[in-house]
Protein backbone atom coordinates (compact mmCIF):
# COMPACT_ATOMS: atom_id res chain seq x y z
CA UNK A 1 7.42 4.25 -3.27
CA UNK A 2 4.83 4.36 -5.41
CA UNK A 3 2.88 7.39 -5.04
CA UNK A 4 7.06 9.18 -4.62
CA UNK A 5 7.32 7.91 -8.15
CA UNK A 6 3.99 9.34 -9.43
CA UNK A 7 4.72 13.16 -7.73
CA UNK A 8 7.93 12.91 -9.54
CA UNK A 9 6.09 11.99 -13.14
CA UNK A 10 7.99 9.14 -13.83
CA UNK A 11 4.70 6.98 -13.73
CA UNK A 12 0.75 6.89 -14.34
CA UNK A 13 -0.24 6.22 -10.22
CA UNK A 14 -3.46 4.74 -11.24
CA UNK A 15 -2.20 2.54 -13.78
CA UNK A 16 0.67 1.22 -11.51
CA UNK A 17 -2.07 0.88 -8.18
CA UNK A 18 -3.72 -1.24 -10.74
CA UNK A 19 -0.78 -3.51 -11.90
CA UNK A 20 0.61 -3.50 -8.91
CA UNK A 21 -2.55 -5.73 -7.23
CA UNK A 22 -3.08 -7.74 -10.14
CA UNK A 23 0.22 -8.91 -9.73
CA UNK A 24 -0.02 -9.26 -6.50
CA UNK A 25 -3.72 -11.61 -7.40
CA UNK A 26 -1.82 -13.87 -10.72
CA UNK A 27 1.15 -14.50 -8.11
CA UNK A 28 -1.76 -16.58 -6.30
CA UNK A 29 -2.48 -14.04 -2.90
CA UNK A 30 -6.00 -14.73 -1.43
CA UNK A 31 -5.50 -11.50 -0.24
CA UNK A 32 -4.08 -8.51 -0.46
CA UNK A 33 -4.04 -5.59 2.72
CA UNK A 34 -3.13 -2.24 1.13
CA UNK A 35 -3.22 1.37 1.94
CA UNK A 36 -4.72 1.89 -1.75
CA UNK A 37 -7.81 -0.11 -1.04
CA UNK A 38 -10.41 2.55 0.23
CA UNK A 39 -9.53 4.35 -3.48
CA UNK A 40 -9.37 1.26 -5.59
CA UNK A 41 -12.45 0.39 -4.53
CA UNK A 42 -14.03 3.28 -5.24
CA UNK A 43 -12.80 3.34 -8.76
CA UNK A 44 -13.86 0.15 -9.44
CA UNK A 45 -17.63 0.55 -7.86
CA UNK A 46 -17.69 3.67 -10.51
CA UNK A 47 -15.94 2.28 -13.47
CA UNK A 48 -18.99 -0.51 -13.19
């Protein structure tokens, strides 16, 4: 649904992958299984 939105331009992908696991994290998950892992982990690893 996500990534649908994004082709379409009617949101920023990365910025929604983002909020969309921190969400997922303040709603109190311990952890969170998601097809956007491999690449947010990446982006993370080379933002620091």
């Amino acid at each position: 649904m996500l990534t649908a939105a994004a082709e379409r331009g009617w949101l920023d992908r990365d910025r929604v992958i983002l909020e969309n696991l921190l969400a997922f994290k303040r709603a109190g998950a311990d952890a969170i299984f998601t097809y956007f892992a491999p690449e947010v982990a990446r982006r993370l690893k080379d933002e620091f």
